[in-house]
C-alpha atoms as a PDB file:
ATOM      1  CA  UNK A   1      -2.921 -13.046  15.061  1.00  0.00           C
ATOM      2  CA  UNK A   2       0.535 -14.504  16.359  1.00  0.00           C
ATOM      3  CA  UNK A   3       0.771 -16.256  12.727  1.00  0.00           C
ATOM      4  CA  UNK A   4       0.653 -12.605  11.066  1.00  0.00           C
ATOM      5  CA  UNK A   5       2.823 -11.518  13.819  1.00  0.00           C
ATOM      6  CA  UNK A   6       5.634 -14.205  13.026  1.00  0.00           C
ATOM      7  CA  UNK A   7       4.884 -13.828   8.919  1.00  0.00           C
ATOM      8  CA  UNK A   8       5.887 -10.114   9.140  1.00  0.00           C
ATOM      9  CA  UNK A   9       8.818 -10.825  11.753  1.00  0.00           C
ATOM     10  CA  UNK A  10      10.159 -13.584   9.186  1.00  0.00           C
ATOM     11  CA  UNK A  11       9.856 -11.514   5.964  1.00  0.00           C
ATOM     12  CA  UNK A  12      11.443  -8.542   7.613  1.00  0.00           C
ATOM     13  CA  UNK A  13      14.655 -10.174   8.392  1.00  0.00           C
ATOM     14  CA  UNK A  14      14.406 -11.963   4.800  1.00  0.00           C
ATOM     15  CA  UNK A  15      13.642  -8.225   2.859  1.00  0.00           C
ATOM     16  CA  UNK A  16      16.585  -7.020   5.205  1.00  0.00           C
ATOM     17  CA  UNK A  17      18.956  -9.319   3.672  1.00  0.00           C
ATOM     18  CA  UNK A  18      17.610  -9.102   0.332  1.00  0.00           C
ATOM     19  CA  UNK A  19      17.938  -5.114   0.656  1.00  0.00           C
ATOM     20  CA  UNK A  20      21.405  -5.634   1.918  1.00  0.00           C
ATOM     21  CA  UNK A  21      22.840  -7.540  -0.659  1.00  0.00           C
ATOM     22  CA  UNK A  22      21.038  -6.239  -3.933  1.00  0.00           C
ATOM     23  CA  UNK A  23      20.113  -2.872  -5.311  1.00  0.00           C
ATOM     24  CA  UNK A  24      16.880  -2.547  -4.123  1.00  0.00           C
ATOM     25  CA  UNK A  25      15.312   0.100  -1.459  1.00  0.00           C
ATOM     26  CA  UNK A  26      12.633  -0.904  -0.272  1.00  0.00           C
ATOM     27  CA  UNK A  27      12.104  -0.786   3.522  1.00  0.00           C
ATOM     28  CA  UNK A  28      11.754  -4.164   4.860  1.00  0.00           C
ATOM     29  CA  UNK A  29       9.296  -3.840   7.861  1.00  0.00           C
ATOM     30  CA  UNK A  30       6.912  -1.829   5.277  1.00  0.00           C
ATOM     31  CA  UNK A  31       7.308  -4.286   2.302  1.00  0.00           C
ATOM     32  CA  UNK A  32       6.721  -7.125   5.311  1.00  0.00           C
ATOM     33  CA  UNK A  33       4.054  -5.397   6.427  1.00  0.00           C
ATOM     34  CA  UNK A  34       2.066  -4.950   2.877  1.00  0.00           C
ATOM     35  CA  UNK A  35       2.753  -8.396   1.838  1.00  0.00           C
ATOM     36  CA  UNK A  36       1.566 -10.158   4.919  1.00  0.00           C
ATOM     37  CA  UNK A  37      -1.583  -8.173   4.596  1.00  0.00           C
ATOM     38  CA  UNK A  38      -2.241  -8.958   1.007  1.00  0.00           C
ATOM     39  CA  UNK A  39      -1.856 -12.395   1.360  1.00  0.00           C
ATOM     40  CA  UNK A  40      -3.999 -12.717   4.165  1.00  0.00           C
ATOM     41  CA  UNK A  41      -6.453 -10.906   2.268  1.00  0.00           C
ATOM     42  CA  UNK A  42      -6.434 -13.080  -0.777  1.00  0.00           C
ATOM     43  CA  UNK A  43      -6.065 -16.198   2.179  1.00  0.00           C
ATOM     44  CA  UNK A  44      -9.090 -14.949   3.439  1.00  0.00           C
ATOM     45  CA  UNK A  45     -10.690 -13.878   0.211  1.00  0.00           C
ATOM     46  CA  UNK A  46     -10.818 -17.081  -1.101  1.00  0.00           C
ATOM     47  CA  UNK A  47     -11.792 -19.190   2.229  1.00  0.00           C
ATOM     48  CA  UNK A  48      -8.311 -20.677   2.863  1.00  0.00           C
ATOM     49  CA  UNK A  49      -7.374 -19.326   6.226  1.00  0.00           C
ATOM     50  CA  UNK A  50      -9.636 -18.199   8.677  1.00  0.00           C
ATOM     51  CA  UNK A  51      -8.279 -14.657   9.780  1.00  0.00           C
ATOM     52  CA  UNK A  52     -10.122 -11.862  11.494  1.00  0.00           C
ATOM     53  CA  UNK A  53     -10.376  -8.791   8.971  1.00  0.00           C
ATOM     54  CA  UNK A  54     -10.349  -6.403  11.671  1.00  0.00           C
ATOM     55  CA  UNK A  55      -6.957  -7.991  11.702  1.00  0.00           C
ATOM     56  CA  UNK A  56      -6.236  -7.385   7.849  1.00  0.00           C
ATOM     57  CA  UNK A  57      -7.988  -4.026   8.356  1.00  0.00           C
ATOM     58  CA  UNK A  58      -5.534  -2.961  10.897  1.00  0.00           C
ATOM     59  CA  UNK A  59      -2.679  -3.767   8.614  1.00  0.00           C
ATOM     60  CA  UNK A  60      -3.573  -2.433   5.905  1.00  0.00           C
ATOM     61  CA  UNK A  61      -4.703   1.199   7.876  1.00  0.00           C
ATOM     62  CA  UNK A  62      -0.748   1.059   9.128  1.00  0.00           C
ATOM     63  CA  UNK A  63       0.193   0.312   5.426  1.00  0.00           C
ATOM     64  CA  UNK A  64      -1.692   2.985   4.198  1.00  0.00           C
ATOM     65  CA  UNK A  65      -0.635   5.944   6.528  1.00  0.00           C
ATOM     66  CA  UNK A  66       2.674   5.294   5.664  1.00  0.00           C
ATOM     67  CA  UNK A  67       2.267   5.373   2.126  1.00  0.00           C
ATOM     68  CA  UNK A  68       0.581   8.455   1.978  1.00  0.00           C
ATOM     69  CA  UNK A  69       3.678   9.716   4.401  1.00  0.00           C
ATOM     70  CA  UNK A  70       6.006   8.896   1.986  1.00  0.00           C
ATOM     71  CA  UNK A  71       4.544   9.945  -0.811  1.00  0.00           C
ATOM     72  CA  UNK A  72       2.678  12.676   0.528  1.00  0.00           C
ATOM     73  CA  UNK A  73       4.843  15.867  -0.417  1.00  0.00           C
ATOM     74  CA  UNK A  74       5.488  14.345  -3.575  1.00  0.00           C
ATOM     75  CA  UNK A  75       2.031  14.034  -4.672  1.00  0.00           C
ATOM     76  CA  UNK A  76       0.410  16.786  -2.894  1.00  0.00           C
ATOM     77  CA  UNK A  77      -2.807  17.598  -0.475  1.00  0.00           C
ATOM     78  CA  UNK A  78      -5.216  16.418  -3.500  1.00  0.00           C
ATOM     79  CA  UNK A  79      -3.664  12.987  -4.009  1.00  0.00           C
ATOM     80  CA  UNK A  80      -3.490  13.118   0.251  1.00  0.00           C
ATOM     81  CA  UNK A  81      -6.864  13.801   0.712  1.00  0.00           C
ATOM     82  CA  UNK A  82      -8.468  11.400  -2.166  1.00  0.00           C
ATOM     83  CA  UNK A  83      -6.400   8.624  -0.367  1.00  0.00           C
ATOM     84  CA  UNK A  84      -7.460   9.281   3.192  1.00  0.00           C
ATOM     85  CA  UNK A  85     -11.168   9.686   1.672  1.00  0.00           C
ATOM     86  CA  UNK A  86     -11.335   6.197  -0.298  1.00  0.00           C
ATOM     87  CA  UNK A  87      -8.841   4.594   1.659  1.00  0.00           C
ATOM     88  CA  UNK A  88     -10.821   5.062   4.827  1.00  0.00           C
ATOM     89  CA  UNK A  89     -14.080   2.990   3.152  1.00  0.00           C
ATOM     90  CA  UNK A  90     -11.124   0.435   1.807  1.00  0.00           C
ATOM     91  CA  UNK A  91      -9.985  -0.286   5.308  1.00  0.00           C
ATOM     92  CA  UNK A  92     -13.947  -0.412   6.673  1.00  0.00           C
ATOM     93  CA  UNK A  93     -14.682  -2.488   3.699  1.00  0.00           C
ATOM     94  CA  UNK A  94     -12.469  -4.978   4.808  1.00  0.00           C
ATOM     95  CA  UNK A  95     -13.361  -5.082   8.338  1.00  0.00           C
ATOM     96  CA  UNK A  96     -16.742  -5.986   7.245  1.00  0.00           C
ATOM     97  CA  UNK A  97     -15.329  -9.083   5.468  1.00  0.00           C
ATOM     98  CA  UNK A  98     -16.883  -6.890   1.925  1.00  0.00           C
ATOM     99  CA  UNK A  99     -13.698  -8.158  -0.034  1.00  0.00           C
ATOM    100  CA  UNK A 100     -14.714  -7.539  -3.139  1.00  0.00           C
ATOM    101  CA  UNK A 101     -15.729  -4.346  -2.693  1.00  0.00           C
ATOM    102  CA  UNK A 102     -12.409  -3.698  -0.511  1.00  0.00           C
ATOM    103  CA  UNK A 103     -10.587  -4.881  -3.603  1.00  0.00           C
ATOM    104  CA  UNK A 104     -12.490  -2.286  -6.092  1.00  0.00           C
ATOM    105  CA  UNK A 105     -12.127   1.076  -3.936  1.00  0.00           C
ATOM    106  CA  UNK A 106      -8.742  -0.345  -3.679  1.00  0.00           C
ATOM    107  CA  UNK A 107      -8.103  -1.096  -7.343  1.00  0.00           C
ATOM    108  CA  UNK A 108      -9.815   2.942  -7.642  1.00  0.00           C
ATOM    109  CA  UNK A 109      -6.902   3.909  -5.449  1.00  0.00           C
ATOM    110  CA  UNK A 110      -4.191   2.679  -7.030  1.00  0.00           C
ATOM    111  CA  UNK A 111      -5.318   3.609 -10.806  1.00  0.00           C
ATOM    112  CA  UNK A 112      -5.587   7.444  -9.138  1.00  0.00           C
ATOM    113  CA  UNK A 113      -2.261   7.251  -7.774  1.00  0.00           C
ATOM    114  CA  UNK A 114      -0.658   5.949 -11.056  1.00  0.00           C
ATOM    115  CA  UNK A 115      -2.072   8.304 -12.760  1.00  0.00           C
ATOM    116  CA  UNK A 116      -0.296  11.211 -10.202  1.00  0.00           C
ATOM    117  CA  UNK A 117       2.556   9.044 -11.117  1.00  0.00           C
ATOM    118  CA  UNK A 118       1.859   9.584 -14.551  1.00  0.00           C
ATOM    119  CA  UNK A 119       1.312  12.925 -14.699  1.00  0.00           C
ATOM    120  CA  UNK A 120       4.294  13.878 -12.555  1.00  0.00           C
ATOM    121  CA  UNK A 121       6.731  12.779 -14.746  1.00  0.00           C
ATOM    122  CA  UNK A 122       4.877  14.002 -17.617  1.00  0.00           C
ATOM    123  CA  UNK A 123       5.215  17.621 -15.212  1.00  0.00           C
ATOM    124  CA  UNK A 124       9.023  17.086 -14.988  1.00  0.00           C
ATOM    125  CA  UNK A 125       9.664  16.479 -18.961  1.00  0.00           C
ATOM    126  CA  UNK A 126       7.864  19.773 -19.502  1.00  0.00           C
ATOM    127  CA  UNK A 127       9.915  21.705 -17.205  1.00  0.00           C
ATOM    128  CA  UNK A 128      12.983  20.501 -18.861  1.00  0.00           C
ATOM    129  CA  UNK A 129      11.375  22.226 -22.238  1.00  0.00           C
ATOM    130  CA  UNK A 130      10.484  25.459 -20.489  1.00  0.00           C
ATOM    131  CA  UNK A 131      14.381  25.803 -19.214  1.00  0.00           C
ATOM    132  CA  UNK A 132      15.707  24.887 -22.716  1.00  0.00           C
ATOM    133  CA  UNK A 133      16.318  28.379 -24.319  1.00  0.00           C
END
């Protein structure tokens, strides 16, 4: 645990400075957060560290909840709802140490959200047409 703990401590000051002096937004404790997570889960995945995935599992749930905070009102209740649905089994799934099947219902979520994505914008470019005359 205390080498997650120090991974997302070190990439959060590194993402801070990054953010600082380029153009990009991210938020560094989240980005820290997601990419600690990830590669543990590939680390772990692929038999080269021995983590716990309850430990994954817990990042990932944190990772999660804020993601669908963000992009919650943008998306709407559906997109809210599908995501707490098959992101719950994607957390579980990892817990289990069921990484492959973690990684599809994962995969499942973000092809669903790009699509929202998708169809957003596609949703804004019409309204501009409607307004036109």
């Amino acid at each position: 645990m205390i080498y997650l703990l120090i991974a997302i401590l070190i990439l959060t000051f590194v993402l801070y400075f990054v953010r600082k002096t380029s153009d990009l937004t991210i938020c560094p404790i989240c980005m820290a957060t997601v990419l600690t997570w990830c590669f543990a889960f590939l680390a772990v995945a692929f038999n080269f560290l021995e983590i716990s995935p309850i430990l994954i599992a817990l990042l990932m749930a944190i990772s999660l909840g804020a993601f669908i905070e963000k992009y919650g009102s943008k998306f709407g209740l559906i997109w809210k709802t599908v995501l707490v649905l098959v992101g719950f089994p994607a957390v579980y799934l990892v817990a289990q140490g069921a990484f492959l099947k973690a990684a599809l219902t994962s995969l499942a979520l973000l092809i669903f959200t790009l699509l929202f994505f998708a169809l957003k914008k596609e949703k804004k470019i019409n309204d501009k047409f409607e307004e036109c005359c």
